[in-house]
Protein backbone atom coordinates (compact mmCIF):
# COMPACT_ATOMS: atom_id res chain seq x y z
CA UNK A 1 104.96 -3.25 41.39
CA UNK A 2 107.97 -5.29 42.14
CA UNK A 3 108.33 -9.00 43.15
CA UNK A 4 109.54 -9.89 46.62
CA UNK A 5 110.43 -13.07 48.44
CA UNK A 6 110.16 -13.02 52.19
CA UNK A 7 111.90 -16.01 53.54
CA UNK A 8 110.61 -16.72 56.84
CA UNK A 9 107.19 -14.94 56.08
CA UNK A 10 105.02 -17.07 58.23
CA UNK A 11 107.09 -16.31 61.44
CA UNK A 12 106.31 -13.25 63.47
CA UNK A 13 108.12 -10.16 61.61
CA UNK A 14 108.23 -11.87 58.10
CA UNK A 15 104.12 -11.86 58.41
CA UNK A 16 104.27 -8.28 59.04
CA UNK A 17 106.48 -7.87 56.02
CA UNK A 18 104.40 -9.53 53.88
CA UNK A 19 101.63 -8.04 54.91
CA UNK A 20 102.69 -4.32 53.89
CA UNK A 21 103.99 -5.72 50.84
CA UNK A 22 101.10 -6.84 50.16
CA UNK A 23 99.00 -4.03 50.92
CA UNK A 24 101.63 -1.67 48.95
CA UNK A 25 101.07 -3.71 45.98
CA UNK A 26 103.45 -6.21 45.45
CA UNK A 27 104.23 -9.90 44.53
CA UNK A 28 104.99 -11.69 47.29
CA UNK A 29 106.70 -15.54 47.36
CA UNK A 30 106.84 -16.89 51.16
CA UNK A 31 109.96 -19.46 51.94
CA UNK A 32 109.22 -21.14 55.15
CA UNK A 33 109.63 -24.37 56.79
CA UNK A 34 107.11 -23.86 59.31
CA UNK A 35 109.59 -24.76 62.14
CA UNK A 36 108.55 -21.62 64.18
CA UNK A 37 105.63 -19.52 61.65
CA UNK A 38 102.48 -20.58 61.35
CA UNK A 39 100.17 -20.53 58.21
CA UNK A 40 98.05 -18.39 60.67
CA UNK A 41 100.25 -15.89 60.47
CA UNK A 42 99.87 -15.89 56.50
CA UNK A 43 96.34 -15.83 56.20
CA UNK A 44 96.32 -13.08 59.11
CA UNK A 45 98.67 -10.87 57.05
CA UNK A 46 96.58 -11.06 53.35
CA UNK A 47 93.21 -10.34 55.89
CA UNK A 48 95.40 -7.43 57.42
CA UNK A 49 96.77 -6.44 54.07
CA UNK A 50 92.98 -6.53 52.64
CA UNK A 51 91.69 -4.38 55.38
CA UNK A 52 93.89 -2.00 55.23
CA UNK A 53 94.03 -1.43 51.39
CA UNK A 54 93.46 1.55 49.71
CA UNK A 55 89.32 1.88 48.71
CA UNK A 56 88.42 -0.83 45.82
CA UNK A 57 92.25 -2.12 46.07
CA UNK A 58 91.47 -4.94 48.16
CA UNK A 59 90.15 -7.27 46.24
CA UNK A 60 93.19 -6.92 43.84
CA UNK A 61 95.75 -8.19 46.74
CA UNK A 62 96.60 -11.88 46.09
CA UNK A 63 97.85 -13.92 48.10
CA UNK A 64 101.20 -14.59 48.94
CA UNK A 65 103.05 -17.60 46.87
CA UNK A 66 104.02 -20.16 50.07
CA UNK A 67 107.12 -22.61 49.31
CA UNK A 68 107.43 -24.82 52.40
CA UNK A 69 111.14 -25.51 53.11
CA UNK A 70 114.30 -24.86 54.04
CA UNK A 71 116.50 -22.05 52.71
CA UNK A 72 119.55 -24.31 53.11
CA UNK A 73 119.01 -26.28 50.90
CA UNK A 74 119.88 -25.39 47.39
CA UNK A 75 117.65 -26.69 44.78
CA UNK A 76 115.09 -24.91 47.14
CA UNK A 77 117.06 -21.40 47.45
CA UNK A 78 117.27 -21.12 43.61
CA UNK A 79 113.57 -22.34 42.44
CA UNK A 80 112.64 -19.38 45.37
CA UNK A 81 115.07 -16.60 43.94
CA UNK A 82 113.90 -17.04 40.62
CA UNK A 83 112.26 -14.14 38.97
CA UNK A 84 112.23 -12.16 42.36
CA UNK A 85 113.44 -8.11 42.54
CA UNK A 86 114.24 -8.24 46.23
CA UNK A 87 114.93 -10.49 49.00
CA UNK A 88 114.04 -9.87 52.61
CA UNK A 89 115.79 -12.72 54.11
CA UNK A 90 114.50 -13.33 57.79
CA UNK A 91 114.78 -16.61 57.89
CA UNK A 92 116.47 -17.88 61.26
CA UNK A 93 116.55 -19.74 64.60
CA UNK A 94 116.60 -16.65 66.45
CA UNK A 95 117.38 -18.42 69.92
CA UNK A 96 120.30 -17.40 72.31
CA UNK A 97 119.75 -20.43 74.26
CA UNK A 98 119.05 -23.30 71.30
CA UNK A 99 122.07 -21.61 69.84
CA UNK A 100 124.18 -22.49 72.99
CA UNK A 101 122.80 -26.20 73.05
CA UNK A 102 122.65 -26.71 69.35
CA UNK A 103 125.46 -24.69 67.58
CA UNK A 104 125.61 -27.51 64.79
CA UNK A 105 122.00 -26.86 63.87
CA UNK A 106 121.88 -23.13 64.18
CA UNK A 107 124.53 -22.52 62.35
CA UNK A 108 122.63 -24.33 58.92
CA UNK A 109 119.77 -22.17 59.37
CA UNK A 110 121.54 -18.42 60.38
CA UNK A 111 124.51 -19.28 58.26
CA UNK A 112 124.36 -22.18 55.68
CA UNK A 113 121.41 -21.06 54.91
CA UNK A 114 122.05 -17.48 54.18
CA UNK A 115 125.33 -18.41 52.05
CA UNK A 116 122.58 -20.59 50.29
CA UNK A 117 120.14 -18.05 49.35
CA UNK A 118 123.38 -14.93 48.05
CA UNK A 119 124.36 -17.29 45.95
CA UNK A 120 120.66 -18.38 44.58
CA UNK A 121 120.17 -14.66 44.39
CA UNK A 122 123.26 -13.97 42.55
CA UNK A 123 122.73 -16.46 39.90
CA UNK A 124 118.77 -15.22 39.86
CA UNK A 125 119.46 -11.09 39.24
CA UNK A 126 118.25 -10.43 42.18
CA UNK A 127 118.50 -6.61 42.42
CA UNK A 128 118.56 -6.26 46.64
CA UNK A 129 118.82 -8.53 49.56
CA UNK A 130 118.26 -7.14 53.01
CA UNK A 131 118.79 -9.44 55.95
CA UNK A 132 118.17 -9.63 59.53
CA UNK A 133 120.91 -8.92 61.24
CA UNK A 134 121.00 -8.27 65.27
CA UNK A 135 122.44 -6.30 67.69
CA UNK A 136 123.45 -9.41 69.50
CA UNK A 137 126.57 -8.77 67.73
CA UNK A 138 127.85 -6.23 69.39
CA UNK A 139 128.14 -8.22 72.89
CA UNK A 140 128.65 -6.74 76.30
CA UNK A 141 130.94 -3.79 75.01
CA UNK A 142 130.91 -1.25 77.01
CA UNK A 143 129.92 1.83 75.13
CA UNK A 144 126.68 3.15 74.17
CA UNK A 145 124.65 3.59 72.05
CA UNK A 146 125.79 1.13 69.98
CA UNK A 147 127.14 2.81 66.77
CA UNK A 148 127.45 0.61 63.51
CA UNK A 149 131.04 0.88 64.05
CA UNK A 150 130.99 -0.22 67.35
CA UNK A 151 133.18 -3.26 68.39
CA UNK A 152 131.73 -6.73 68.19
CA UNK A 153 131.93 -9.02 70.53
CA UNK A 154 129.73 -12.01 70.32
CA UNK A 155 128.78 -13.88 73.54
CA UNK A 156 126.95 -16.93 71.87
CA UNK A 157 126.39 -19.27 68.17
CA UNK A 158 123.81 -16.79 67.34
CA UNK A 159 125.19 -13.71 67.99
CA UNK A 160 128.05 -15.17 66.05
CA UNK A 161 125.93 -16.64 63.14
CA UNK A 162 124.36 -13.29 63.14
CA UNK A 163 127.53 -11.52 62.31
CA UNK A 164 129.33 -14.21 59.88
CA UNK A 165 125.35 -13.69 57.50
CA UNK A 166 126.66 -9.70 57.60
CA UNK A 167 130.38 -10.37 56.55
CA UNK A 168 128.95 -12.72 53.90
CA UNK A 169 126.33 -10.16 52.64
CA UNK A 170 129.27 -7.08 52.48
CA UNK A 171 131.22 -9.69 50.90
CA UNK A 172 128.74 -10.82 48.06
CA UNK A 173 128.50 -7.13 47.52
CA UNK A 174 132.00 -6.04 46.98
CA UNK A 175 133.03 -9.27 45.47
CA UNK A 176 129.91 -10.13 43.07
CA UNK A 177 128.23 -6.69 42.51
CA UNK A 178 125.28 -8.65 44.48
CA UNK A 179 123.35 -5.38 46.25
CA UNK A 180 123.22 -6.17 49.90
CA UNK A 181 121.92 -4.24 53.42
CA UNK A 182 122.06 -5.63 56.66
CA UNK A 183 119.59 -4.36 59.03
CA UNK A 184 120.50 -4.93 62.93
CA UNK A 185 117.19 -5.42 64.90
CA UNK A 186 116.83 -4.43 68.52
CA UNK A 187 114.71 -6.91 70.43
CA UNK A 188 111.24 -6.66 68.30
CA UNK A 189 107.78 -6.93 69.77
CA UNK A 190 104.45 -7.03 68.10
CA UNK A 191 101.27 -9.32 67.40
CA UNK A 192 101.94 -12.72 66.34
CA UNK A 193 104.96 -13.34 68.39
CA UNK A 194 104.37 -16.73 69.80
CA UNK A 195 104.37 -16.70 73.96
CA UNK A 196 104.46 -20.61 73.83
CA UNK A 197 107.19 -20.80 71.08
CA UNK A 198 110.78 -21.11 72.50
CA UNK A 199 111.90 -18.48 70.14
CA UNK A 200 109.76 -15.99 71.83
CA UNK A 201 110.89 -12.19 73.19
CA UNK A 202 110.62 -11.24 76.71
CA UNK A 203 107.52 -9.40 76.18
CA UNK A 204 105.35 -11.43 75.07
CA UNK A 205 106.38 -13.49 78.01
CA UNK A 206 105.74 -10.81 79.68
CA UNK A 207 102.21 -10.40 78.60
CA UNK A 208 101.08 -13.79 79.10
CA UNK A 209 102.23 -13.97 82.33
CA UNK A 210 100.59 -10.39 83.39
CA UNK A 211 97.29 -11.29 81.52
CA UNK A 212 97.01 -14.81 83.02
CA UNK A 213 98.49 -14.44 86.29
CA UNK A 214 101.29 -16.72 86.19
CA UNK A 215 104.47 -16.80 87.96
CA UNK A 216 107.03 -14.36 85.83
CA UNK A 217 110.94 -14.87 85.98
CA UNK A 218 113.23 -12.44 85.44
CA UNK A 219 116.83 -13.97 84.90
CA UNK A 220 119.10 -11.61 86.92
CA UNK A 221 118.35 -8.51 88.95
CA UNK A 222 115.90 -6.50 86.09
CA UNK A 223 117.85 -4.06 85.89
CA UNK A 224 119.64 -5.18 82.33
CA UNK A 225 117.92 -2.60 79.19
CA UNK A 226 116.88 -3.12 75.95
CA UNK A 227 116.25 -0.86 73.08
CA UNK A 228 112.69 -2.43 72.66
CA UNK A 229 111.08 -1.86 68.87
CA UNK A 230 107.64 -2.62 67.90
CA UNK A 231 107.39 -4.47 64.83
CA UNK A 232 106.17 -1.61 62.72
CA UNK A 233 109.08 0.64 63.05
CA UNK A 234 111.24 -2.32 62.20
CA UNK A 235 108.70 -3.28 59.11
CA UNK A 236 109.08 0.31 57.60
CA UNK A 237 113.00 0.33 58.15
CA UNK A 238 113.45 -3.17 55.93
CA UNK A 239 111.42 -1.43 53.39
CA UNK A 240 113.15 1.61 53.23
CA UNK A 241 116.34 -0.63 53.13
CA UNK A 242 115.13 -1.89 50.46
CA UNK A 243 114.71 0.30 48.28
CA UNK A 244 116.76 3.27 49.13
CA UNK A 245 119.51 4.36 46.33
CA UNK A 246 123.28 3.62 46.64
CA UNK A 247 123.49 1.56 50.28
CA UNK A 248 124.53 -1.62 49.26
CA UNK A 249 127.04 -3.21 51.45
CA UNK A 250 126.04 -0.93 54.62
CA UNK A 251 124.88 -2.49 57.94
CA UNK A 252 122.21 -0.22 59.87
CA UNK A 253 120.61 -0.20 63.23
CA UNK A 254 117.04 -0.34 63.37
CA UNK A 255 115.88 0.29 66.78
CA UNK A 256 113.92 3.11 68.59
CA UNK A 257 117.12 5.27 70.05
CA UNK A 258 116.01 4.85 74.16
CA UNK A 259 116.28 2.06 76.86
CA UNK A 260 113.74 0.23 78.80
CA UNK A 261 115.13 -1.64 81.95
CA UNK A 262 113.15 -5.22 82.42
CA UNK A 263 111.66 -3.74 85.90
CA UNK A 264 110.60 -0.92 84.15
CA UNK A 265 108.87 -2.93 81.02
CA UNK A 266 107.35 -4.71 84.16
CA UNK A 267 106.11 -1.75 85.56
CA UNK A 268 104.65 -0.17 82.50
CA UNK A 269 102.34 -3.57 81.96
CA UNK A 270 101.29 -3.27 85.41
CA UNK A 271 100.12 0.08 84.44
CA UNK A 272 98.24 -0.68 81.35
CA UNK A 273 96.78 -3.81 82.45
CA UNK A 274 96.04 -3.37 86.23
CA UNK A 275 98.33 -6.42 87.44
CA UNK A 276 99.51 -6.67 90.85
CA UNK A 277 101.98 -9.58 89.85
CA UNK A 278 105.44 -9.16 91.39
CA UNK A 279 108.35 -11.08 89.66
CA UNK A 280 111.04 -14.08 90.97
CA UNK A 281 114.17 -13.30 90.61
CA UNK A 282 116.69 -16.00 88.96
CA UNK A 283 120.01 -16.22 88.16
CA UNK A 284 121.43 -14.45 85.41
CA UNK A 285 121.42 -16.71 81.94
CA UNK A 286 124.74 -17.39 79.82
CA UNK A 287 125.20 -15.20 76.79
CA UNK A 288 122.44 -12.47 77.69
CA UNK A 289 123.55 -8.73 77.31
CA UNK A 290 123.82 -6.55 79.79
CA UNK A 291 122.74 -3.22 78.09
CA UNK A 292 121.20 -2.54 74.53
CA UNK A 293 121.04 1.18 73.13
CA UNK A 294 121.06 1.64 69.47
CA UNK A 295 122.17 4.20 67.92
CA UNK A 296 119.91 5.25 65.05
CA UNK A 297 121.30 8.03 63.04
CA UNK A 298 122.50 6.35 60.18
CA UNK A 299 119.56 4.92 59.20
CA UNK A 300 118.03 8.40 59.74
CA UNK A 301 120.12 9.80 57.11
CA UNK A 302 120.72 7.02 54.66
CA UNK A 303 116.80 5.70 54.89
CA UNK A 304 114.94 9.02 56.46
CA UNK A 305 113.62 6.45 58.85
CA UNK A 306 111.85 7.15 62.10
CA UNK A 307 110.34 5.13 64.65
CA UNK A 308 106.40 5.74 63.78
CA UNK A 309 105.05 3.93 67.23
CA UNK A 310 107.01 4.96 70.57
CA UNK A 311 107.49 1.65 73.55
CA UNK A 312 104.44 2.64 75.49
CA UNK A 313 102.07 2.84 72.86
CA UNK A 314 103.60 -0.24 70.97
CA UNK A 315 103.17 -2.32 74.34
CA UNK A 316 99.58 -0.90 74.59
CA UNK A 317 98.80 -2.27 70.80
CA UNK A 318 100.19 -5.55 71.73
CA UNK A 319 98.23 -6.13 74.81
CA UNK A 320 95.04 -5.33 72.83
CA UNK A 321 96.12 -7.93 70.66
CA UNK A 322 97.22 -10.95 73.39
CA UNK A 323 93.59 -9.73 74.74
CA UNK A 324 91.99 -10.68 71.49
């Protein structure tokens, strides 16, 4: 059994996190300051974590330890590295958009904040930190799938942010012997993402619109793709991450390896739910990519990982769940 700290464990993929850590086992300490999670999303990961415990083990899961907060500061960082293994740091405002109004502000929580916690988890012996990383990074370059070595390019703060937290985890591990991963994440979906929170994914957009028949934009002509992952492929990547001998320093994509166009992601939640809805059109947005493909061999052969739930069954899981 090993000790982790999730920070941003009561948002939408730090819930899941916890809650396999928790059903694996494991201490887990929560850092969040509830800007974007929800409590809700705790207490539905231990309930999730309970249920789907080995027979008997259930009523040995605790709960999580919750530190409300913010990463960036320090005082806070330390007191949460202390006496932790590993750190899955997904603490972030993930927002193209409030990164392009509010570059001051995004840059404390996707950078100050992560220079914050290396250097808490430094100081702590902290054996691992993985961190979300994103394929923003890699811009509007032309060439696909997008390889680890591709060229970066970023269009926007956050896809900037995003790559400056890498640089300063490959740095903390070549300069203090601090074991680092960087795992780039290929536009997630899942339960618990928020429709009404403005840090939401196009899906579960999406979703709400299709299930409630409301008008649904789509910001250019539909046709840009995105390497769309459900939430448990990404969940079992992290882990392998970390915990997988002799990476540290290495950036890998976690993603599914195919493309869905946003007429086609349309198309298949017509299918599934029986919507007739047909979509407006708008003008493209600043800083939004193009094309997304990941390229997924690396973590293949460094982690073993493969994608356990496909697009079309992923989307089918998280309808069931916006239903309920």
């Amino acid at each position: 059994m090993s000790s982790y700290l999730v920070t941003g464990g009561a948002g939408f993929i730090g819930s899941h996190l916890v809650e396999e850590l928790l059903r694996r086992g494991h201490r887990v300490r929560i850092v969040d300051n509830l800007s974007s999670g929800k409590q809700d999303n705790v207490a539905a990961a231990l309930a999730a974590a309970r249920d789907g415990a080995a027979s008997g083990a259930a009523g040995d899961i605790a709960p999580p330890e919750v530190i409300v907060g913010d990463v960036a500061d320090a005082d806070l960082a330390r007191r949460a590295a202390e006496g932790v293994d590993v750190v899955l740091h997904q603490a972030a405002v993930p927002s193209v958009p409030i990164s392009v109004n509010d570059p001051v502000g995004t840059n404390r929580a996707n950078v100050d904040a992560t220079v914050q916690l290396l250097v808490a988890a430094r100081d702590a012996g902290v054996k691992r930190v993985v961190f979300a990383a994103s394929s923003a990074v890699y811009g509007n370059h032309a060439e696909l799938p997008k390889t680890e070595q591709s060229p970066t390019g970023p269009l926007t703060p956050y896809a900037l942010q995003k790559l400056v937290g890498e640089q300063y985890l490959r740095m903390f591990s070549e300069l203090y012997g601090l074991e680092t991963v960087s795992t780039r994440y290929f536009n997630v979906f899942g339960p618990r993402q928020d429709p009404s929170s403005p840090y939401s994914g196009v899906i579960s957009l999406f979703i709400t619109a299709v299930l409630k028949d409301r008008p649904l934009t789509i910001f250019g002509d539909g046709g840009q793709t995105r390497d769309f992952t459900y939430v448990t492929n990404v969940v079992d990547g992290v882990l392998r991450a970390a915990e997988a001998p002799g990476i540290g320093g290495e950036v890998i994509n976690l993603a599914t390896g195919s493309c869905v166009s946003l007429n086609q992601l349309l198309a298949t939640l017509k299918a599934i739910t029986g919507s007739r809805i047909e979509p407006i059109y708008g003008a493209t947005r600043v800083g939004d990519v193009r094309e997304s493909l990941a390229d997924i061999s690396k973590a293949q052969r460094l982690l073993g990982y493969r994608p356990l739930v496909d697009f079309e069954e992923g989307l089918r899981r998280t309808v069931d769940w916006y239903r309920g």
